[in-house]
Protein backbone atom coordinates (compact mmCIF):
# COMPACT_ATOMS: atom_id res chain seq x y z
CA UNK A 1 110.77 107.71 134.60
CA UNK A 2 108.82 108.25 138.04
CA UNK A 3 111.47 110.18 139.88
CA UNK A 4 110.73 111.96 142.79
CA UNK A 5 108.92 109.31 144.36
CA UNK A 6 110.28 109.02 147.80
CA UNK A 7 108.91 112.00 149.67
CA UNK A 8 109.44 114.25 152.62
CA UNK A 9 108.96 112.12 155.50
CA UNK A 10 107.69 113.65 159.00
CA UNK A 11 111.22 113.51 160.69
CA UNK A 12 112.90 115.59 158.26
CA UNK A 13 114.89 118.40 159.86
CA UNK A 14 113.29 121.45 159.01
CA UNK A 15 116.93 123.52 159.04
CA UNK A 16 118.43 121.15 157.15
CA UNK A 17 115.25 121.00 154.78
CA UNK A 18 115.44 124.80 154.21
CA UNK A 19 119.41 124.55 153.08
CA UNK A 20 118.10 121.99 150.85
CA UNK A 21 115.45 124.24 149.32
CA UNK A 22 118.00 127.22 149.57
CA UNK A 23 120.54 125.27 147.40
CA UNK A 24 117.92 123.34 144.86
CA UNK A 25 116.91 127.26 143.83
CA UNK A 26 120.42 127.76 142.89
CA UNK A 27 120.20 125.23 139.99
CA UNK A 28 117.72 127.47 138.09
CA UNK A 29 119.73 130.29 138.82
CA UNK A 30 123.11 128.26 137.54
CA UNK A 31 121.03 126.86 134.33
CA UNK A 32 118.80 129.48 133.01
CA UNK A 33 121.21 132.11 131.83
CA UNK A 34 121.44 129.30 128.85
CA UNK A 35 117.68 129.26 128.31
CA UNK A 36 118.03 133.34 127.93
CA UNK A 37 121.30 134.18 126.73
CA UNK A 38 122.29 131.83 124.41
CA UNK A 39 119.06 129.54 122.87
CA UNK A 40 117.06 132.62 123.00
CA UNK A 41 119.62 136.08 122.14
CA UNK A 42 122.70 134.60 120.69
CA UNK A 43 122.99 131.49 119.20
CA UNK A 44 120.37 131.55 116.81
CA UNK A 45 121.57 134.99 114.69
CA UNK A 46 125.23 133.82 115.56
CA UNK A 47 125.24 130.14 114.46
CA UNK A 48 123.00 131.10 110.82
CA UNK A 49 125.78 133.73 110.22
CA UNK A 50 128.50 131.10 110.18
CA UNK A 51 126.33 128.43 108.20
CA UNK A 52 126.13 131.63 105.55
CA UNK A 53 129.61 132.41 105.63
CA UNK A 54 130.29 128.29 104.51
CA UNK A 55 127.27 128.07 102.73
CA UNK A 56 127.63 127.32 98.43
CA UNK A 57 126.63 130.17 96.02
CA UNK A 58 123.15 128.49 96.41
CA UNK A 59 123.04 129.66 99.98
CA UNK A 60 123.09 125.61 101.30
CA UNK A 61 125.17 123.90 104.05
CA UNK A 62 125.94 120.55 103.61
CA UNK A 63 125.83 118.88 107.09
CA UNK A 64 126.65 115.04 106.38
CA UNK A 65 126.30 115.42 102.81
CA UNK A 66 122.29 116.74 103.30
CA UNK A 67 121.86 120.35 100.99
CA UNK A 68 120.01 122.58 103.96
CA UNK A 69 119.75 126.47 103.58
CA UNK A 70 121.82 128.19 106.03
CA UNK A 71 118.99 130.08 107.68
CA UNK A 72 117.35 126.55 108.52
CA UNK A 73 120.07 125.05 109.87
CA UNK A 74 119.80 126.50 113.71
CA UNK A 75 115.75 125.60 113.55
CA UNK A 76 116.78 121.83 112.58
CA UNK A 77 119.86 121.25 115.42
CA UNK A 78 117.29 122.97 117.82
CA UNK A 79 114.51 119.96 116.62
CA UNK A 80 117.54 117.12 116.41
CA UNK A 81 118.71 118.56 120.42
CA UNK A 82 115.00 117.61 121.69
CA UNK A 83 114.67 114.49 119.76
CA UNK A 84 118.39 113.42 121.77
CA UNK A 85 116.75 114.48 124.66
CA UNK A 86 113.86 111.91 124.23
CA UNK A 87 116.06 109.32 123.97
CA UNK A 88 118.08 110.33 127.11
CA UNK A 89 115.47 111.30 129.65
CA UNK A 90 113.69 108.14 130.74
CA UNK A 91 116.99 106.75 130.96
CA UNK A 92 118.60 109.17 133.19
CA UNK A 93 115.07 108.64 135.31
CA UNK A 94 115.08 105.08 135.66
CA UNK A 95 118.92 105.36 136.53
CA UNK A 96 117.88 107.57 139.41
CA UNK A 97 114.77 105.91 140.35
CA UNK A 98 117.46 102.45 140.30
CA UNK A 99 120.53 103.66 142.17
CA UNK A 100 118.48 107.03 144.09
CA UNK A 101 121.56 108.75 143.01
CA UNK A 102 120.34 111.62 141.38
CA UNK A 103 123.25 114.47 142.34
CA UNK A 104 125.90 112.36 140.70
CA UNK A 105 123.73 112.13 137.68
CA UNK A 106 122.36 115.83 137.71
CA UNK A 107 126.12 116.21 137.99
CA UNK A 108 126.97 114.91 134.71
CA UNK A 109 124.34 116.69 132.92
CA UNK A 110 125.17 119.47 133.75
CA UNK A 111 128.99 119.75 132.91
CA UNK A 112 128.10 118.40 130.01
CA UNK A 113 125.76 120.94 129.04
CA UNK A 114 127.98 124.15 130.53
CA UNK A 115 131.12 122.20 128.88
CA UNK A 116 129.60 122.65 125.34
CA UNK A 117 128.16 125.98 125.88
CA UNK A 118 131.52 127.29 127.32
CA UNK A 119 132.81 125.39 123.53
CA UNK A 120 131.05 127.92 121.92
CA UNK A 121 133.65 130.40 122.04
CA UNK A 122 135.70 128.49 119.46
CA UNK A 123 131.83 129.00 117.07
CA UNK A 124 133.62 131.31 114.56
CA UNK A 125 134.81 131.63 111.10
CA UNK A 126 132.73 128.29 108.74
CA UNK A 127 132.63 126.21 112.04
CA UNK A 128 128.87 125.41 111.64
CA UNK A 129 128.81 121.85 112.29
CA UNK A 130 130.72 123.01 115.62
CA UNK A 131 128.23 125.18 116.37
CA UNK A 132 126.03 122.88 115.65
CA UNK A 133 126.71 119.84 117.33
CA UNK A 134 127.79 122.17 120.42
CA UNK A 135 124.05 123.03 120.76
CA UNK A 136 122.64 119.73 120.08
CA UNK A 137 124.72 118.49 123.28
CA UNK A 138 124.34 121.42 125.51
CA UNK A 139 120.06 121.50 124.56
CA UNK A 140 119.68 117.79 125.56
CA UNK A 141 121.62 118.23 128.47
CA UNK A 142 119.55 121.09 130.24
CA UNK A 143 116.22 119.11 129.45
CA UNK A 144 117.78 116.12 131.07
CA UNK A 145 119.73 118.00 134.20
CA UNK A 146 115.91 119.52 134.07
CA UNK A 147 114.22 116.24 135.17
CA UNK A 148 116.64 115.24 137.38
CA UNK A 149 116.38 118.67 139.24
CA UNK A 150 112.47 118.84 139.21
CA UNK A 151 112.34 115.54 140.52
CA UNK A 152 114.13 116.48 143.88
CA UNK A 153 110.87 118.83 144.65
CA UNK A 154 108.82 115.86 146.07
CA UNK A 155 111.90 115.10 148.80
CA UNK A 156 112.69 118.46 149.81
CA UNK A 157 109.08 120.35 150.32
CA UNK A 158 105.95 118.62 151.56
CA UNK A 159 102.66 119.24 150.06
CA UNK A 160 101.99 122.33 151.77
CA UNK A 161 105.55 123.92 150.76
CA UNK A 162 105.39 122.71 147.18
CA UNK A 163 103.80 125.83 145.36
CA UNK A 164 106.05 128.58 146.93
CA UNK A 165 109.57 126.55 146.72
CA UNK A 166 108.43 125.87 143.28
CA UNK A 167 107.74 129.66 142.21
CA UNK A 168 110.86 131.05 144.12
CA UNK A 169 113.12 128.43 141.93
CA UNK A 170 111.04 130.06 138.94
CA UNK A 171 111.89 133.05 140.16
CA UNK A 172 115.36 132.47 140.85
CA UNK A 173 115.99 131.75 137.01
CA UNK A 174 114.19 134.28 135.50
CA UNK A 175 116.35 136.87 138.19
CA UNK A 176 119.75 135.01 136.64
CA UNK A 177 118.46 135.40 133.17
CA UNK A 178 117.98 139.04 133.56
CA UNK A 179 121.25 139.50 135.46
CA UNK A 180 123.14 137.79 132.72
CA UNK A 181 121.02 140.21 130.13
CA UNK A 182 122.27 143.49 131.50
CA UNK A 183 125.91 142.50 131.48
CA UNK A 184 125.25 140.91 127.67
CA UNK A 185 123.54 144.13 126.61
CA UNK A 186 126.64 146.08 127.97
CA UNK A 187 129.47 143.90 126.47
CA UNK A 188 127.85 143.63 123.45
CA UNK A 189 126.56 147.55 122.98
CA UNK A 190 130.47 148.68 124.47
CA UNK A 191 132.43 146.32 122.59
CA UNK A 192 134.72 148.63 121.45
CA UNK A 193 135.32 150.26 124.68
CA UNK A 194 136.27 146.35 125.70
CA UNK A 195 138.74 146.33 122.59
CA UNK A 196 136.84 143.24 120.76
CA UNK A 197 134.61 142.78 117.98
CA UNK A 198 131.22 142.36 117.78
CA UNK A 199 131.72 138.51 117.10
CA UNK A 200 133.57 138.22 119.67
CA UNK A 201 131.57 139.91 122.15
CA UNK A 202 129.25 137.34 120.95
CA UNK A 203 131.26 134.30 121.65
CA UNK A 204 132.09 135.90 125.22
CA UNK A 205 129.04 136.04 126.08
CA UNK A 206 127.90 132.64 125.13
CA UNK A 207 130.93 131.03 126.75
CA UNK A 208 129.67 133.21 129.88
CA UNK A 209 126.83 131.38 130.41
CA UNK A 210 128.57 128.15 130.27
CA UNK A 211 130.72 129.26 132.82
CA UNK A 212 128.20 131.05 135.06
CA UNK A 213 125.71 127.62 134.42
CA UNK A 214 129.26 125.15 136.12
CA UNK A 215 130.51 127.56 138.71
CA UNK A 216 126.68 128.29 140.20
CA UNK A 217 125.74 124.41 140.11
CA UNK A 218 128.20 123.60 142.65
CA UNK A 219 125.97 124.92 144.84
CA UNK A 220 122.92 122.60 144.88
CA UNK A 221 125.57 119.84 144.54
CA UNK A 222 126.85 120.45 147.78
CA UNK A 223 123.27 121.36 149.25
CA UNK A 224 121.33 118.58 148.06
CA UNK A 225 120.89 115.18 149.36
CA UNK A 226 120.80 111.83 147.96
CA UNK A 227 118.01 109.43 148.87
CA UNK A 228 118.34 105.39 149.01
CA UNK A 229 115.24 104.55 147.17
CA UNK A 230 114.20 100.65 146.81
CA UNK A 231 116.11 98.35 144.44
CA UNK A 232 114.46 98.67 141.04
CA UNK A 233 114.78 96.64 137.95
CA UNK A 234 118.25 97.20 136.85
CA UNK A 235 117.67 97.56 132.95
CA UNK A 236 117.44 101.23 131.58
CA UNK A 237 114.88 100.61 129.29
CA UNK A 238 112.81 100.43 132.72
CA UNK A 239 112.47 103.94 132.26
CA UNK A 240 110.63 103.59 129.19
CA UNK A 241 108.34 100.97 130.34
CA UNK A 242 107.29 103.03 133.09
CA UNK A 243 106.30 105.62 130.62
CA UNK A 244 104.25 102.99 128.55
CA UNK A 245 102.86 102.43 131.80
CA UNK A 246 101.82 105.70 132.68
CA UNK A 247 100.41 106.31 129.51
CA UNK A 248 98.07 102.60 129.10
CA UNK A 249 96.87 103.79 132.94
CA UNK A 250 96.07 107.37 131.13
CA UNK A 251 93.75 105.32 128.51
CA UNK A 252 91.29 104.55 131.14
CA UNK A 253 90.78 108.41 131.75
CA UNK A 254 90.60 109.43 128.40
CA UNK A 255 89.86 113.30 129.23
CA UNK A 256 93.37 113.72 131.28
CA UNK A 257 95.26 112.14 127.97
CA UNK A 258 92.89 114.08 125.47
CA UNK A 259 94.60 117.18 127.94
CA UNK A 260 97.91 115.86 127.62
CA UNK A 261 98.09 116.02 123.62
CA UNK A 262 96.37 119.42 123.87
CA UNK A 263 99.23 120.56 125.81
CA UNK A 264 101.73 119.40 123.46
CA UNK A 265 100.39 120.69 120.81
CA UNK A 266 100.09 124.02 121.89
CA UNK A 267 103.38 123.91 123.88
CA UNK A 268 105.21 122.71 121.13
CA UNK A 269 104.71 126.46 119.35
CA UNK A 270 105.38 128.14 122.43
CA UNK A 271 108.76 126.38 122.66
CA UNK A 272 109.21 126.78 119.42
CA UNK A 273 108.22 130.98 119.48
CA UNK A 274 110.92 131.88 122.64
CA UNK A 275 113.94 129.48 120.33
CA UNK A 276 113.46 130.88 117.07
CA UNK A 277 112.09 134.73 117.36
CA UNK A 278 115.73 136.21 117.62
CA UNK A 279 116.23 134.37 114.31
CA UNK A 280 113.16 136.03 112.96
CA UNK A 281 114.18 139.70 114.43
CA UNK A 282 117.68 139.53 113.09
CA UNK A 283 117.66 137.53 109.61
CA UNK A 284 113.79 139.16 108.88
CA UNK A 285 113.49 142.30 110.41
CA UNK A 286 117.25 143.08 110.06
CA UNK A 287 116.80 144.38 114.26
CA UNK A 288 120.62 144.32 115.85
CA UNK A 289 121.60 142.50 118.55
CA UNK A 290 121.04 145.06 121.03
CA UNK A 291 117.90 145.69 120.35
CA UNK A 292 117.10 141.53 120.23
CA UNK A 293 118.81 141.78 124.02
CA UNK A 294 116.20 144.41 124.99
CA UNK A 295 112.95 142.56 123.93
CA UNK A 296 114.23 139.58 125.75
CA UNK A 297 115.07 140.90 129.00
CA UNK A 298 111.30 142.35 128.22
CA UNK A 299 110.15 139.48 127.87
CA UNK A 300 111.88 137.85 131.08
CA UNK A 301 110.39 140.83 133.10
CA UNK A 302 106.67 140.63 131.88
CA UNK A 303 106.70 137.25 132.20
CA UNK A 304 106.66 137.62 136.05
CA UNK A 305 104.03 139.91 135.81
CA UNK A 306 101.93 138.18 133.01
CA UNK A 307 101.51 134.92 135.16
CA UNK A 308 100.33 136.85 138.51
CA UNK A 309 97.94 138.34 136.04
CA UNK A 310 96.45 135.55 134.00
CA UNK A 311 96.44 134.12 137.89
CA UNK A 312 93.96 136.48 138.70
CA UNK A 313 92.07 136.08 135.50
CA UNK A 314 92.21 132.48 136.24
CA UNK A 315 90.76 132.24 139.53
CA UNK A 316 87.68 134.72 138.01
CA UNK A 317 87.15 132.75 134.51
CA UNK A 318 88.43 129.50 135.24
CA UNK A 319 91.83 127.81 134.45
CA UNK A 320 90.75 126.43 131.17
CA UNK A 321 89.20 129.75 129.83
CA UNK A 322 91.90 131.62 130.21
CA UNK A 323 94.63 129.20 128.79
CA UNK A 324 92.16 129.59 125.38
CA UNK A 325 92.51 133.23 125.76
CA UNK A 326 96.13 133.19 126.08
CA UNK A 327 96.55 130.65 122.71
CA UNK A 328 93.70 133.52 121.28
CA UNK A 329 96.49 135.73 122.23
CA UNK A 330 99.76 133.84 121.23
CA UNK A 331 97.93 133.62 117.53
CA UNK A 332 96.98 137.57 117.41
CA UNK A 333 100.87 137.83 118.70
CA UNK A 334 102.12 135.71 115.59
CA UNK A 335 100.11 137.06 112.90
CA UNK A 336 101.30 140.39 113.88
CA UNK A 337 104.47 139.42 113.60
CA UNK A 338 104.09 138.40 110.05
CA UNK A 339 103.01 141.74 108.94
CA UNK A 340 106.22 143.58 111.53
CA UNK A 341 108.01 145.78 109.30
CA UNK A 342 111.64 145.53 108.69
CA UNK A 343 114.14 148.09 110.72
CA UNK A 344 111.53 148.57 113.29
CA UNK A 345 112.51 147.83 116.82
CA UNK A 346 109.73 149.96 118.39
CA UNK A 347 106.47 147.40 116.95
CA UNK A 348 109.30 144.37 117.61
CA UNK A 349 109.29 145.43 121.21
CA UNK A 350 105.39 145.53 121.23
CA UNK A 351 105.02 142.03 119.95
CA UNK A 352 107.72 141.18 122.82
CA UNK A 353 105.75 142.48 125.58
CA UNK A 354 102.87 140.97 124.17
CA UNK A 355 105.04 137.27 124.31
CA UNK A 356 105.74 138.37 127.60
CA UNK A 357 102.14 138.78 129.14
CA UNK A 358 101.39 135.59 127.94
CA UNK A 359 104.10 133.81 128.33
CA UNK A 360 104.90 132.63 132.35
CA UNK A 361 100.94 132.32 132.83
CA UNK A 362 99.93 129.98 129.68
CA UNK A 363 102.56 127.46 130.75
CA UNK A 364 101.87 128.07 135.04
CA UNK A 365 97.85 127.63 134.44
CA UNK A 366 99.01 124.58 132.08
CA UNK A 367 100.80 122.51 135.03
CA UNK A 368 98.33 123.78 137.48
CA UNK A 369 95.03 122.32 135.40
CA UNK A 370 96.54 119.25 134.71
CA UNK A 371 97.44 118.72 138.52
CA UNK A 372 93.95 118.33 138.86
CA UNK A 373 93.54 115.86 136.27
CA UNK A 374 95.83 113.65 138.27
CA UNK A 375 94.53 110.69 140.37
CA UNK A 376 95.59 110.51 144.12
CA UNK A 377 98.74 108.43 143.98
CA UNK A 378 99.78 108.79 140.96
CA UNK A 379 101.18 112.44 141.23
CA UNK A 380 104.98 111.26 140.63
CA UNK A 381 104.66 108.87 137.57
CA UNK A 382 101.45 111.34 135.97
CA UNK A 383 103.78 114.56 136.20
CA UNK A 384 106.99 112.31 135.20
CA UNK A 385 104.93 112.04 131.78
CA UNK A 386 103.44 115.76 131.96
CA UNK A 387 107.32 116.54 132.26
CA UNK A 388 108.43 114.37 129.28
CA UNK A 389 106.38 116.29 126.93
CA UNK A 390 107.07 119.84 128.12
CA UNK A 391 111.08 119.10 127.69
CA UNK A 392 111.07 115.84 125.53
CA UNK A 393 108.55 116.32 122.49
CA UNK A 394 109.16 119.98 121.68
CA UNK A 395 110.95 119.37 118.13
CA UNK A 396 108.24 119.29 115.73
CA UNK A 397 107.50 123.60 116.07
CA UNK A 398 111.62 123.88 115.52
CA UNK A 399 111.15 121.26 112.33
CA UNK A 400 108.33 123.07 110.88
CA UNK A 401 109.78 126.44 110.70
CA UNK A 402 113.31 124.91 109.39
CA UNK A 403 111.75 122.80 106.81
CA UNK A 404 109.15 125.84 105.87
CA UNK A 405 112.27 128.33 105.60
CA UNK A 406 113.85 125.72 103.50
CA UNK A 407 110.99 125.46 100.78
CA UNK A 408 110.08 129.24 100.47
CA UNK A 409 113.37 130.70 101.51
CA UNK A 410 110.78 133.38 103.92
CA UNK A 411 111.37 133.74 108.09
CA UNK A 412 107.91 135.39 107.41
CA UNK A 413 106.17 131.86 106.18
CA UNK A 414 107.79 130.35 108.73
CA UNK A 415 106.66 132.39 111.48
CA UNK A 416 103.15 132.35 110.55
CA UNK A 417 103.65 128.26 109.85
CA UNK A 418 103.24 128.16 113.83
CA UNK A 419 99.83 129.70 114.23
CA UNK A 420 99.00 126.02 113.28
CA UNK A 421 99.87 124.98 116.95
CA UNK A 422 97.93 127.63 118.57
CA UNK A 423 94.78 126.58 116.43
CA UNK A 424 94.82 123.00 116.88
CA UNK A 425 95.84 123.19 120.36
CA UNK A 426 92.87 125.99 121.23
CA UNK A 427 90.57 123.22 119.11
CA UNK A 428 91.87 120.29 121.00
CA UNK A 429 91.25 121.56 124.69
CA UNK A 430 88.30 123.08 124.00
CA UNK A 431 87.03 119.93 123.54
CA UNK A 432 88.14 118.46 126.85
CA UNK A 433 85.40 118.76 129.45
CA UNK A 434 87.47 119.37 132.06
CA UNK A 435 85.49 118.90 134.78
CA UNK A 436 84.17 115.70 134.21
CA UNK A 437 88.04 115.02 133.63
CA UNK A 438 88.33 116.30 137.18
CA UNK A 439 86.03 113.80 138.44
CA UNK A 440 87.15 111.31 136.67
CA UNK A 441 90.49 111.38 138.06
CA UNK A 442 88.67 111.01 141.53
CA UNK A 443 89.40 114.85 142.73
CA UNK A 444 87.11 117.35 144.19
CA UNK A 445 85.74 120.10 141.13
CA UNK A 446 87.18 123.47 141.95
CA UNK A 447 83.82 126.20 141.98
CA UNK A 448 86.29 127.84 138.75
CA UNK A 449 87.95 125.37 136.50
């Protein structure tokens, strides 16, 4: 992995640094109207109504001869899209970290990712495996253009820039994700008015955001700059040794990897929440799509507010207090949600804001305590690994909720199946003495951790 590692050096133009920065926003903005619009709103409902419509009298799909319900199916190409991206990522790192090519590469992801989301409009009538294999391809591809992009940071903003250039390309992507919400929510509420059908207001707007995703990404290609980096070994399984790597150096600070598998643990159900709740609200709770819209453009907007919030609670409590109050939180949020009553969108948009408050900060104060659990000199090829399990091991929440929907045929069961996360995550970093982990890692102890 380790890209990113050639950094801002003291002769960089400033002008040209700040088009840079200007133009590497732009890819958040281009990319995360998929994140919103279609993983999140559309394609979950969408896609499980076309695996029912070819489904057996049995209510199974047969996807390469395998019997899966129908309502499973979207949970399991979610888990088989991150598993792809696994096997992609430290590949597509070591090819930058070889050639310092990265645009040409970021390049490919993403037209391959807005190619198969703009494919989507052709997701009707018992086109499942279409559907299907069109999100498996367009999911890998944002978690790989994802690396690539974060990996520019490093070059573009020095150490003193980093936080705010990071936040306003957070910022950036949560503004396009809202944008593309309000003209969703008025396509799809208007339809008629449009002359089209509710399915195919759907498929418009899912082919929108492949569009929007291409046309906006031509902007940080033109903006950002390729680096020569030195020659490194030329075999793309380097990318996978340098993980191994990463992770044997990790072994001699056993309280920054005993972090690490916290985090995935507990990240793995948050993932697995913002992918599969529109499933839950419109296959469970019988909520339309409207009203699925709403809660998520909610939930984009309280987000914002949620981190600045848990920031403040953060720098009063402590970092790793507050992240257990916020898994406290995401379990209260879950088991509420298995006792939501059907047809109710007013107690669906409660649990929603209460995703929302909780959301942006448990995954900000995440990155932020583990930067301190990061030796100097190692910040590229520690965060390379940090970054590989936020995009790269997220498939096991996805699997549990298919394969518990498959057994007991109940969104409620699995739902609830993903408190499990939460628990073992809150049990895993509250053992994690974070900061001895702190000095262990050779940094100064913050007077709040």
């Amino acid at each position: 992995m380790g890209t990113g590692t050639v950094r801002v050096q003291a002769g960089d133009d400033p002008v040209e640094r700040r088009r840079e920065q200007r133009g590497w926003y732009f890819y958040d903005w281009a990319c995360s109207v998929y994140s919103t619009s279609v993983l999140t709103v559309f394609l979950g409902p969408y896609l499980t109504s076309v695996a029912r419509a070819a489904a057996d009298p049995d209510g199974y799909v047969h996807p390469l001869g395998v019997p899966v319900r129908a309502g499973s199916f979207f949970a399991y190409c979610v888990s088989a899209s991150v598993i792809l991206a696994i096997v992609v990522m430290p590949v597509a790192g070591a090819a930058a970290d070889r050639t310092g090519r990265k645009k040409p590469l970021l390049a490919v992801a993403a037209y391959v990712g807005a190619g198969a989301t703009t494919g989507l409009f052709f997701l009707d009538g018992h086109r499942y495996l279409l559907g299907g294999a069109l999100l498996v391809v367009a999911n890998a591809s944002v978690a790989v253009s994802m690396v690539l992009y974060n990996s520019y940071l490093p070059q573009i903003a020095p150490p003193e820039e980093r936080d705010a250039v990071s936040s306003r390309g957070w910022a950036f992507g949560y503004a396009a994700g809202s944008l593309m919400l309000v003209a969703n929510l008025v396509l799809f509420t208007a339809h008629d008015s449009f002359g089209v059908s509710e399915a195919t207001a759907v498929r418009v707007c899912l082919a929108a955001a492949g569009l929007w995703w291409g046309l906006f990404t031509l902007i940080p290609l033109r903006r950002l700059r390729d680096r020569r980096t030195a020659a490194a070994p030329p075999a793309a399984a380097h990318g996978w040794r340098q993980l191994a790597a990463t992770v044997r150096d990790m072994r001699a600070r056993p309280l920054t990897l005993a972090f690490l598998l916290a985090y995935l643990v507990y990240n793995d159900g948050i993932q697995t929440v913002i992918s599969q709740a529109s499933v839950y609200g419109s296959e469970e709770l019988g909520l339309s799509q409207s009203t699925l819209i709403t809660a998520v453009l909610m939930v984009q907007l309280l987000a914002v507010a949620g981190a600045l919030g848990m920031g403040r609670l953060a720098r009063r409590h402590g970092a790793k207090r507050t992240i257990l109050g916020s898994l406290v939180a995401w379990t209260l949020t879950l088991a509420a949600g298995y006792f939501l009553p059907a047809g109710a969108p007013g107690w669906f948009f409660v649990l929603a804001a209460g995703i929302g408050l909780v959301l942006g900060g448990s995954q900000a104060l995440s990155r932020s305590l583990f930067s301190h659990l990061v030796p100097p000199g190692k910040e590229a090829e520690y965060f390379s690994a940090y970054e590989m399990s936020d995009r790269g091991m997220s498939w096991l929440g996805p699997l549990l909720f298919g394969i518990t929907f498959q057994l007991t045929g109940s969104y409620r069961d699995a739902i609830i199946s993903l408190v499990a996360f939460f628990v073992i995550g809150f049990a895993l970093l509250t053992r994690v003495p974070v900061g001895r982990a702190i000095r262990d890692a050779g940094n100064p102890v913050p007077d709040r951790i």
